[in-house]
C-alpha atoms as a PDB file:
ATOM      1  CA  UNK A   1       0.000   0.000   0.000  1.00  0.00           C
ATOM      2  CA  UNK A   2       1.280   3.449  -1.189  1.00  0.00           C
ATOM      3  CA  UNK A   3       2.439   6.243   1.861  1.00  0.00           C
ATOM      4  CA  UNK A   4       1.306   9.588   1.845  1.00  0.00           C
ATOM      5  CA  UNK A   5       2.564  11.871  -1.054  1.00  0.00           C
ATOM      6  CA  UNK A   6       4.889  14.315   0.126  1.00  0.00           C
ATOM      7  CA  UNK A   7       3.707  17.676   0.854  1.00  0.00           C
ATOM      8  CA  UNK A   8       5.054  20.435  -2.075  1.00  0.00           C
ATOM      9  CA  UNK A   9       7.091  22.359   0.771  1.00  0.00           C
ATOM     10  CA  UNK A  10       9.141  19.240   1.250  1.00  0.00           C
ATOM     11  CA  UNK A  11       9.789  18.445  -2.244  1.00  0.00           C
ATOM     12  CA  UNK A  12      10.974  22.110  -3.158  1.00  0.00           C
ATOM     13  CA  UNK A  13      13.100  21.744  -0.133  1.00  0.00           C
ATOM     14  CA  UNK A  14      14.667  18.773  -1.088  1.00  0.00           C
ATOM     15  CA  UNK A  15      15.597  19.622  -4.796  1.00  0.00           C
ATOM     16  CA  UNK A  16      17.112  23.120  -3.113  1.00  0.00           C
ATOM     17  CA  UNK A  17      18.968  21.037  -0.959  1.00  0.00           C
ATOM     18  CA  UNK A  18      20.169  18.767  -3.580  1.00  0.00           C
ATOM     19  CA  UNK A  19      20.874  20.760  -6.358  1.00  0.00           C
ATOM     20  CA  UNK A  20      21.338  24.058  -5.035  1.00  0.00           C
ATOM     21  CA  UNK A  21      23.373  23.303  -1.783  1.00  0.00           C
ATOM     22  CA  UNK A  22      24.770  19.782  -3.099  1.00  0.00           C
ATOM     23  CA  UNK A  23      24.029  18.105   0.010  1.00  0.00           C
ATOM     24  CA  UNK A  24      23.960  14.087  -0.061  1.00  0.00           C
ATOM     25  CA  UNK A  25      20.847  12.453   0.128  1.00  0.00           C
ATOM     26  CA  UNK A  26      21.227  10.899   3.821  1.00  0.00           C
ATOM     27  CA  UNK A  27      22.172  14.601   5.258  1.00  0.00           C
ATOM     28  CA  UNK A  28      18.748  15.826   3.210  1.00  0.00           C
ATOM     29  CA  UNK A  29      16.686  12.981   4.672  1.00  0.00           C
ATOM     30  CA  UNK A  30      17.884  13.792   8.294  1.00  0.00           C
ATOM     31  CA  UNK A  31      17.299  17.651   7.266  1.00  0.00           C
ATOM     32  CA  UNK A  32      14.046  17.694   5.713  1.00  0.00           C
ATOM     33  CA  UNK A  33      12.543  14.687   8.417  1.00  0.00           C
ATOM     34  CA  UNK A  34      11.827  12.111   5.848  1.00  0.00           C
ATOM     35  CA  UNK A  35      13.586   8.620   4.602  1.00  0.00           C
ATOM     36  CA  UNK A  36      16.553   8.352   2.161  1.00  0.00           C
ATOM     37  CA  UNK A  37      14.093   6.143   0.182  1.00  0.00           C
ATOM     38  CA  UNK A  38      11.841   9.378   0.052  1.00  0.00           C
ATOM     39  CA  UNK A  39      14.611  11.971  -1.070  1.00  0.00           C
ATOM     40  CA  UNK A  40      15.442   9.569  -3.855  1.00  0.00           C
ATOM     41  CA  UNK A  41      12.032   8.875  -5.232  1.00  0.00           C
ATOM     42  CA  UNK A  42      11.418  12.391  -5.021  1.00  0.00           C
ATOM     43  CA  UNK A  43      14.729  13.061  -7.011  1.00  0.00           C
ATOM     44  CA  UNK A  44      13.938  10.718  -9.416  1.00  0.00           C
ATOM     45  CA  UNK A  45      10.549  12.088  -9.890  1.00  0.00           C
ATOM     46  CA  UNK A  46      12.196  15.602 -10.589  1.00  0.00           C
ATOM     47  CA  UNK A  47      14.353  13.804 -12.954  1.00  0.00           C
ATOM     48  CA  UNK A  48      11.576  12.371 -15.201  1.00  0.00           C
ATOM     49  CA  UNK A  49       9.836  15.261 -15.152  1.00  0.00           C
ATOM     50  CA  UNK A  50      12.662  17.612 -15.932  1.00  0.00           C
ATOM     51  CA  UNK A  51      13.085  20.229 -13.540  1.00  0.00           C
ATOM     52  CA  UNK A  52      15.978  21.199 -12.207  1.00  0.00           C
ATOM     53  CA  UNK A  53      16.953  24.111  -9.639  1.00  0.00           C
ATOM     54  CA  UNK A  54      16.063  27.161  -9.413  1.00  0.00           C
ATOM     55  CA  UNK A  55      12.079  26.218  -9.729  1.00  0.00           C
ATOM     56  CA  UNK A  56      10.778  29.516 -11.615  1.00  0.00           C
ATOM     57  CA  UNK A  57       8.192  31.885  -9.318  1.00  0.00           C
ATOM     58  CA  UNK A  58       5.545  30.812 -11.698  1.00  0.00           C
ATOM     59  CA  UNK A  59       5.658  27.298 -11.044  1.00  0.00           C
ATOM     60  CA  UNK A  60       3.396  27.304  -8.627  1.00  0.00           C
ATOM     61  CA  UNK A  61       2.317  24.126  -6.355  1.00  0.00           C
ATOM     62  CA  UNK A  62      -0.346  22.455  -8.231  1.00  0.00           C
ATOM     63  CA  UNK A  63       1.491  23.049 -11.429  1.00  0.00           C
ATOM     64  CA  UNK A  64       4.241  21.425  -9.658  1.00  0.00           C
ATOM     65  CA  UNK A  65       2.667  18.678  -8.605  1.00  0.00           C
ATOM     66  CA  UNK A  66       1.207  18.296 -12.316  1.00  0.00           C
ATOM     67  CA  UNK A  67       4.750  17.469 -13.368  1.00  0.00           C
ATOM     68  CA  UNK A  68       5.935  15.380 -10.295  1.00  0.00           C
ATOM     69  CA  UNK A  69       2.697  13.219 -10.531  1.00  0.00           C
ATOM     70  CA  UNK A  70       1.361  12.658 -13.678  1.00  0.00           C
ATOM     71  CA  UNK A  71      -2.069  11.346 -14.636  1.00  0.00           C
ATOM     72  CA  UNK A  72      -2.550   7.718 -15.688  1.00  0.00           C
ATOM     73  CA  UNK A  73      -2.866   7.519 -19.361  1.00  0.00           C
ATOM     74  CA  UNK A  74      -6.481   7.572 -20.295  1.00  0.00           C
ATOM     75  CA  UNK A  75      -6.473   4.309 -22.221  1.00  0.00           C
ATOM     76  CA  UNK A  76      -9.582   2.080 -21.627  1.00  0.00           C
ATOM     77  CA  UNK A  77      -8.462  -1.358 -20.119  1.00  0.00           C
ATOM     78  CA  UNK A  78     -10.134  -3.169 -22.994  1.00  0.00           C
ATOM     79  CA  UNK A  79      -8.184  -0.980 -25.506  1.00  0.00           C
ATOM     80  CA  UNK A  80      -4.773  -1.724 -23.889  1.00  0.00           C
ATOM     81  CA  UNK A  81      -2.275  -4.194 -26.068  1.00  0.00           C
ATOM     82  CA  UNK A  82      -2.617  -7.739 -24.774  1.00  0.00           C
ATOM     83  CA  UNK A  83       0.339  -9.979 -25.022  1.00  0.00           C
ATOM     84  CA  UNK A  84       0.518 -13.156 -26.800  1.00  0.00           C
ATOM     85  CA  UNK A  85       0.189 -15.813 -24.015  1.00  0.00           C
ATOM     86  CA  UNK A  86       1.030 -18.944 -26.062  1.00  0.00           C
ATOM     87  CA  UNK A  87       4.298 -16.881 -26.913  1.00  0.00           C
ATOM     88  CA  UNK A  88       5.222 -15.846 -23.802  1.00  0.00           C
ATOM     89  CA  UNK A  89       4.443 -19.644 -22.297  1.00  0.00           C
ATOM     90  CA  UNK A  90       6.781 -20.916 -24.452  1.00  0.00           C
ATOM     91  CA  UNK A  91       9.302 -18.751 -23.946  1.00  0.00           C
ATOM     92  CA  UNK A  92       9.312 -19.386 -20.365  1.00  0.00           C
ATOM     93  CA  UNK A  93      10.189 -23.016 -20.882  1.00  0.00           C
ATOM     94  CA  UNK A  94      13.664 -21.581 -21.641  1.00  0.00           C
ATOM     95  CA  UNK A  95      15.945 -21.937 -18.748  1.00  0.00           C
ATOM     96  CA  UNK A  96      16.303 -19.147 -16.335  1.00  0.00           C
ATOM     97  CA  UNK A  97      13.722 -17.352 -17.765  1.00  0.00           C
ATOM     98  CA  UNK A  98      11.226 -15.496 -15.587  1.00  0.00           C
ATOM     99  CA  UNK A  99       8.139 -13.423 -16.374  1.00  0.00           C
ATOM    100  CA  UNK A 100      10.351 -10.118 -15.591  1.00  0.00           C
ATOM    101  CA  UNK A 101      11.913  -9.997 -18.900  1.00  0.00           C
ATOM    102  CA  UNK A 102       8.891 -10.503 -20.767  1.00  0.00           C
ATOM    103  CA  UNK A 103       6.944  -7.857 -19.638  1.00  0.00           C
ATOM    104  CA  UNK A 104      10.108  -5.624 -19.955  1.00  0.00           C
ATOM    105  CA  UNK A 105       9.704  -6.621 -23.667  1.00  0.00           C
ATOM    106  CA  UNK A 106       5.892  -6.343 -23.623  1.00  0.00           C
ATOM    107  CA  UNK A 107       6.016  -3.175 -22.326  1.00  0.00           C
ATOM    108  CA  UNK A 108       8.725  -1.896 -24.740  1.00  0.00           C
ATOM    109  CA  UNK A 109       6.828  -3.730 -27.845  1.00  0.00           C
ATOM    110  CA  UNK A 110       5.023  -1.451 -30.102  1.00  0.00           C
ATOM    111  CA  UNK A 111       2.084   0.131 -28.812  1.00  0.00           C
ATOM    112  CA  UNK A 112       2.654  -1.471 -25.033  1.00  0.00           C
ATOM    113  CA  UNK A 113       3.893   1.865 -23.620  1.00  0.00           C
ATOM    114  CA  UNK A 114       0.106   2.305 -22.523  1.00  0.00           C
ATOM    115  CA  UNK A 115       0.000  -1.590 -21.615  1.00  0.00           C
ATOM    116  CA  UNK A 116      -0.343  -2.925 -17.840  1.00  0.00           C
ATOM    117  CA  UNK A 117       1.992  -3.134 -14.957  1.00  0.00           C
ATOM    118  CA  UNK A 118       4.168  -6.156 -13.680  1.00  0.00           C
ATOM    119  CA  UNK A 119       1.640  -7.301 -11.450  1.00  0.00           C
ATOM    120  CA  UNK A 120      -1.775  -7.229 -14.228  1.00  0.00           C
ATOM    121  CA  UNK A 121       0.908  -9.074 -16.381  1.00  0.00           C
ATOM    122  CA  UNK A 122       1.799 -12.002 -13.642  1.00  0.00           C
ATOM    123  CA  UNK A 123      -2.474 -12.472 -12.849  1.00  0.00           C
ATOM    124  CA  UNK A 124      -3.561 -12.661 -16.128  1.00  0.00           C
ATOM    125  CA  UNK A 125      -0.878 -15.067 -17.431  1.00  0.00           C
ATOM    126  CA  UNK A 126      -1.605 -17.414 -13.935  1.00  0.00           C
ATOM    127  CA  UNK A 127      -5.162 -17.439 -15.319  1.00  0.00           C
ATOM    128  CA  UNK A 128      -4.285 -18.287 -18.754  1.00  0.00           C
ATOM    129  CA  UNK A 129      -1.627 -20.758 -17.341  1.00  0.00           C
ATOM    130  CA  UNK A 130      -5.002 -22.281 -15.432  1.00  0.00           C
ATOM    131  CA  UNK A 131      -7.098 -22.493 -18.743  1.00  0.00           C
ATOM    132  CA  UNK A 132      -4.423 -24.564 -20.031  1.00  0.00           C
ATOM    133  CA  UNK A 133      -5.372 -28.630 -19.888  1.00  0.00           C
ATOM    134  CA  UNK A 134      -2.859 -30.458 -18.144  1.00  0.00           C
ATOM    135  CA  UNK A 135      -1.079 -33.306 -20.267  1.00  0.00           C
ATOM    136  CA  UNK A 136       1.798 -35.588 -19.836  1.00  0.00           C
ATOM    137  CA  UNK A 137       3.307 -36.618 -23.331  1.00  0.00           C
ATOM    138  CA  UNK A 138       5.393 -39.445 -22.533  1.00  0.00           C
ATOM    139  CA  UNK A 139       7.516 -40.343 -25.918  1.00  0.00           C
ATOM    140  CA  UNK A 140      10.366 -42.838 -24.982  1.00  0.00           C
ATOM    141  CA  UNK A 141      12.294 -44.035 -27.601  1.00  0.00           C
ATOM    142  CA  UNK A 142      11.048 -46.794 -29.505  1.00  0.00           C
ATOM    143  CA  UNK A 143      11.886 -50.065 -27.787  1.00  0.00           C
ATOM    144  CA  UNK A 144      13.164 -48.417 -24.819  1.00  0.00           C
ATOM    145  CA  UNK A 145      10.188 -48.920 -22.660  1.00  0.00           C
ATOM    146  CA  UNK A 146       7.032 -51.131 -22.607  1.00  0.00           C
ATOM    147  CA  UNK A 147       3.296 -49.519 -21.340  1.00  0.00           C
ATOM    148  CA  UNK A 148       1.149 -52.095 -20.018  1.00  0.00           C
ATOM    149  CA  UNK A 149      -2.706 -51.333 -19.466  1.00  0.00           C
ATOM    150  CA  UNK A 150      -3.861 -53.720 -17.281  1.00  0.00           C
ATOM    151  CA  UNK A 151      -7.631 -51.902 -17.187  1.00  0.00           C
ATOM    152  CA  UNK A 152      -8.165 -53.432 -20.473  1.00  0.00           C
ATOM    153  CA  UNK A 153      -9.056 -56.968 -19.575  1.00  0.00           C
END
């Protein structure tokens, strides 16, 4: 479960802190009152968005907040790119290979920018994975072993 957001006084301070004063992010956490964890999300989320110090006058909170925390794209579940679950089930039967890497390449296919996050991807391919009919193909080599029914009598 997602903390609180941090308020907009705290992230201004920690950005001056950081890029005006150069401090390191352990001295900001113990200056500001909040985690190391928390300084460096909040740095990275200044990163993505851009900004850098000194914030303008005009950028005012909300409009700060705007580019710190950006809205969800507005793409309808139904209209989001599915994956190819036969593909990615075979793939998997590759050694070492975890579901991880395949949603790092669904989501970096074309048109998956807008698709769903680690977790959607890990449910809905368990509930494909439990649609699937469960066989055992046993091919020995021929000769090799001998299958007796003894039902059949």
């Amino acid at each position: 479960m997602p903390g609180e957001r941090l308020s907009m006084r705290k992230i201004r301070e920690v950005l001056r802190l950081r890029l005006a004063q150069g401090l390191s992010q352990r001295a900001i956490g113990a200056s500001v009152g909040i985690s190391v964890g928390a300084v460096n999300a909040c740095l990275g989320w200044a990163r993505r968005a851009g900004l850098g110090w000194l914030l303008s006058d005009e950028l005012d909170d909300t409009r700060l907040e705007t580019l710190l925390y950006p809205p969800p794209p507005d793409v309808a579940p139904e209209r989001r790119p599915a994956p190819d679950w036969a593909a990615i089930h075979r793939e998997l039967r590759r050694p070492n290979l975890t579901l991880a890497p395949l949603w790092e390449e669904y989501r970096a296919g074309a048109g998956a920018r807008d698709g769903f996050g680690y977790s959607w991807f890990c449910n809905r391919h368990r509930d494909w994975r439990g649609r699937l009919k469960p066989t055992l193909r046993q091919v020995p080599p021929a000769g090799k072993r001998a299958f007796l029914d003894f039902a059949a009598a």
